[in-house]
N, C-alpha and C. Protein backbone atom coordinates (compact mmCIF):
# COMPACT_ATOMS: atom_id res chain seq x y z
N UNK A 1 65.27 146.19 205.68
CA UNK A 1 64.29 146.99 206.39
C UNK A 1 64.48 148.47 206.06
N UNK A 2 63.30 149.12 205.93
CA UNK A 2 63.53 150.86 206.11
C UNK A 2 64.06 151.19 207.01
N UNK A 3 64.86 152.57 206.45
CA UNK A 3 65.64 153.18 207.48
C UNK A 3 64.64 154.71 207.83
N UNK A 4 64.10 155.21 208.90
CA UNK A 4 63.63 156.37 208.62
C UNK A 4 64.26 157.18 209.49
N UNK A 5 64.83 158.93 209.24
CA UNK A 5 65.26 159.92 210.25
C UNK A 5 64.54 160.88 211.22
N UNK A 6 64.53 160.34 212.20
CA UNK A 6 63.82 161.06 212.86
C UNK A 6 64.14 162.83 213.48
N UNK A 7 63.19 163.69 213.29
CA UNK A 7 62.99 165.19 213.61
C UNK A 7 62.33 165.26 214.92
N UNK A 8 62.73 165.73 216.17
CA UNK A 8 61.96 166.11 216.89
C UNK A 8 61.48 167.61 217.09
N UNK A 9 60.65 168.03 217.51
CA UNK A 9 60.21 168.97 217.99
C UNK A 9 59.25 169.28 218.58
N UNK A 10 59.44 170.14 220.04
CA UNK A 10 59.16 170.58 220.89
C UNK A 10 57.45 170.96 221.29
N UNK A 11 56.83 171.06 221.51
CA UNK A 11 55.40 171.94 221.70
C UNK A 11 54.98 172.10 222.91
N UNK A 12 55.75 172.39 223.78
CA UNK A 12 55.80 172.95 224.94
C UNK A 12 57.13 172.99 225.87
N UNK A 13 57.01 174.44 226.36
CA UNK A 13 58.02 174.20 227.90
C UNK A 13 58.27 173.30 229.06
N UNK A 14 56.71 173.23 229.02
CA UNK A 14 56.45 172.38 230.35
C UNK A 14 56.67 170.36 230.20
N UNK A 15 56.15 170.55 228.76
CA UNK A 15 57.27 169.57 228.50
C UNK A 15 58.19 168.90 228.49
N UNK A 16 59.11 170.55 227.95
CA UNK A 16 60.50 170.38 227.60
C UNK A 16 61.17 169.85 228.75
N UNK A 17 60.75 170.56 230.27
CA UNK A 17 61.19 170.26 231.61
C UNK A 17 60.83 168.45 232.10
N UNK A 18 59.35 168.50 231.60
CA UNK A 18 59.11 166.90 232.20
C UNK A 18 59.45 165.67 231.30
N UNK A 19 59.90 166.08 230.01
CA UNK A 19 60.32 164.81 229.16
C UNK A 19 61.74 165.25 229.30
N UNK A 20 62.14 165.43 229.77
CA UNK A 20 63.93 166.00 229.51
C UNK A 20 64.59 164.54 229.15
N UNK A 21 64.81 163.96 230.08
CA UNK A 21 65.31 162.78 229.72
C UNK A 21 65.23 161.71 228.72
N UNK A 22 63.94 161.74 228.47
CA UNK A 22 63.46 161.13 227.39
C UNK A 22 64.26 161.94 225.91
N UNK A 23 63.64 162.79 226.25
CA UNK A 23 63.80 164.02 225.02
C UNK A 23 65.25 163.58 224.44
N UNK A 24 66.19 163.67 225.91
CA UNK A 24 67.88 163.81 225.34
C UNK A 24 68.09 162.24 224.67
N UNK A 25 67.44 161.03 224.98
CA UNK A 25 67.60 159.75 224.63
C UNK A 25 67.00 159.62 223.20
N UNK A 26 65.80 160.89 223.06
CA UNK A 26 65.77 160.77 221.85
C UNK A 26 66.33 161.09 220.31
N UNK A 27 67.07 162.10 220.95
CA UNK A 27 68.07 163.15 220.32
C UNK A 27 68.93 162.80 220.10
N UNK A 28 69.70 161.86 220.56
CA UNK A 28 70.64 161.11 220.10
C UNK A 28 70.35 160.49 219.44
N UNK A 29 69.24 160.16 218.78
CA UNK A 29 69.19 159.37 217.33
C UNK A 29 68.28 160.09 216.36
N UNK A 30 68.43 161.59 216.81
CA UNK A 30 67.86 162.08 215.89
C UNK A 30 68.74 161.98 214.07
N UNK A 31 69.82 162.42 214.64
CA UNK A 31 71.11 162.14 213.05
C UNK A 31 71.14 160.91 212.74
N UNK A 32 70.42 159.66 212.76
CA UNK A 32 71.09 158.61 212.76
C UNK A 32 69.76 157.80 211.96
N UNK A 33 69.77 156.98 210.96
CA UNK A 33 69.28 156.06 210.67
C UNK A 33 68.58 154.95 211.27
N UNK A 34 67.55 154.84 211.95
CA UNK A 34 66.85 153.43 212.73
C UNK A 34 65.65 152.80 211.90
N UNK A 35 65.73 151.65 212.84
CA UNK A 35 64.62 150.47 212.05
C UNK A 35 63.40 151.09 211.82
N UNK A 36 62.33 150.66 211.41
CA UNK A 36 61.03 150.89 211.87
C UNK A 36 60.30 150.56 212.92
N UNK A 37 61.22 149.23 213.28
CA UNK A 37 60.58 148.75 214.52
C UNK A 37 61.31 149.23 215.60
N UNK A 38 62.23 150.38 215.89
CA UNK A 38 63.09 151.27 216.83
C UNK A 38 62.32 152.56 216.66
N UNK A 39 61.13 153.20 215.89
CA UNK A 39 60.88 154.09 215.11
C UNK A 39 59.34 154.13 216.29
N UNK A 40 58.12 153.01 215.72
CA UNK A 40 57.19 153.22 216.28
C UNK A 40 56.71 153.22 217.79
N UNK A 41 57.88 152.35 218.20
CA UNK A 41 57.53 152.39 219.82
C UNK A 41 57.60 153.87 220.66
N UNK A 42 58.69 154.66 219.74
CA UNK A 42 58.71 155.93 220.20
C UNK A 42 57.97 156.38 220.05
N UNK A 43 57.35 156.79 219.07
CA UNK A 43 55.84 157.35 218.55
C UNK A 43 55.21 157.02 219.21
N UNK A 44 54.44 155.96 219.77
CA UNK A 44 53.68 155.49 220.73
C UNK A 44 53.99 156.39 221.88
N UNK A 45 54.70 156.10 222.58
CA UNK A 45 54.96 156.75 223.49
C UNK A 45 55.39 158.04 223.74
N UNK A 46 55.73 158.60 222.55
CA UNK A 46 55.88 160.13 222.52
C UNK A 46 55.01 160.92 222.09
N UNK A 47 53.92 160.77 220.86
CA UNK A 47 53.10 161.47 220.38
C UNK A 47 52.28 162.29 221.25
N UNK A 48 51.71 162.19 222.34
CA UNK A 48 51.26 162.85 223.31
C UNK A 48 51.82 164.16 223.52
N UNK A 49 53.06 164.15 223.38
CA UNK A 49 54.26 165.33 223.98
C UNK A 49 54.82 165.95 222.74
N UNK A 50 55.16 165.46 221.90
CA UNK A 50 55.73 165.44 220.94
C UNK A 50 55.22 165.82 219.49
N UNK A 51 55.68 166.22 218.80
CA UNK A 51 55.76 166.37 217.56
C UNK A 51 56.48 165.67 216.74
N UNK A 52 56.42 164.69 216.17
CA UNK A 52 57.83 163.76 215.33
C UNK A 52 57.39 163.76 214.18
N UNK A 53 58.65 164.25 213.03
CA UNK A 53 58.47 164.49 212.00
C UNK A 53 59.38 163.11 211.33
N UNK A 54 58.87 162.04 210.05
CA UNK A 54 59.43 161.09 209.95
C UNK A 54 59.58 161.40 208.85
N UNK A 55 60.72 161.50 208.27
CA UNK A 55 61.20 161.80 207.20
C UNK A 55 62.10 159.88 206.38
N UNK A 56 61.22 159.69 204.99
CA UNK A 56 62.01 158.11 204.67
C UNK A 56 63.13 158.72 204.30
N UNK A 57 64.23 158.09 204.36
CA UNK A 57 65.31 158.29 203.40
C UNK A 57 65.91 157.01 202.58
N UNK A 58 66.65 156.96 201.72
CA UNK A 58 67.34 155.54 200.92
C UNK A 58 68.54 156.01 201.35
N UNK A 59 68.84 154.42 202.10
CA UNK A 59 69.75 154.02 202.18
C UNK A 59 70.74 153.85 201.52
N UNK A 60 70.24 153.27 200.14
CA UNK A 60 70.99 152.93 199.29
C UNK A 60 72.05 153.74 198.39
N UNK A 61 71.71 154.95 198.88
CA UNK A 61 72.34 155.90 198.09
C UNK A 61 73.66 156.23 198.92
């Protein structure tokens, strides 16, 4: 399966305050390699708030 790294960033304060939790659960896998299928559910549910930048990377290297 692809591995893709996820970037978050911010586009609002008011946000920043009402997703906090989310935000920090997401941040912890911001450094980290996940599935695709660990990948879109976030998107789903974050795009609203969010900005997510999906960067592919190889694994293999």
């Amino acid at each position: 399966m692809n591995k893709y790294l996820v970037r978050l960033s911010n586009v609002g304060t008011g946000v920043k305050d009402r997703m906090k939790h989310k935000r920090k659960e997401i941040d912890r896998n911001k450094t980290k390699a996940l599935d695709v299928g660990e990948i879109f559910p976030i998107l789903k549910q974050e795009v609203a708030d969010f900005k997510l930048r999906i960067c592919k990377i190889d694994v293999n290297k």
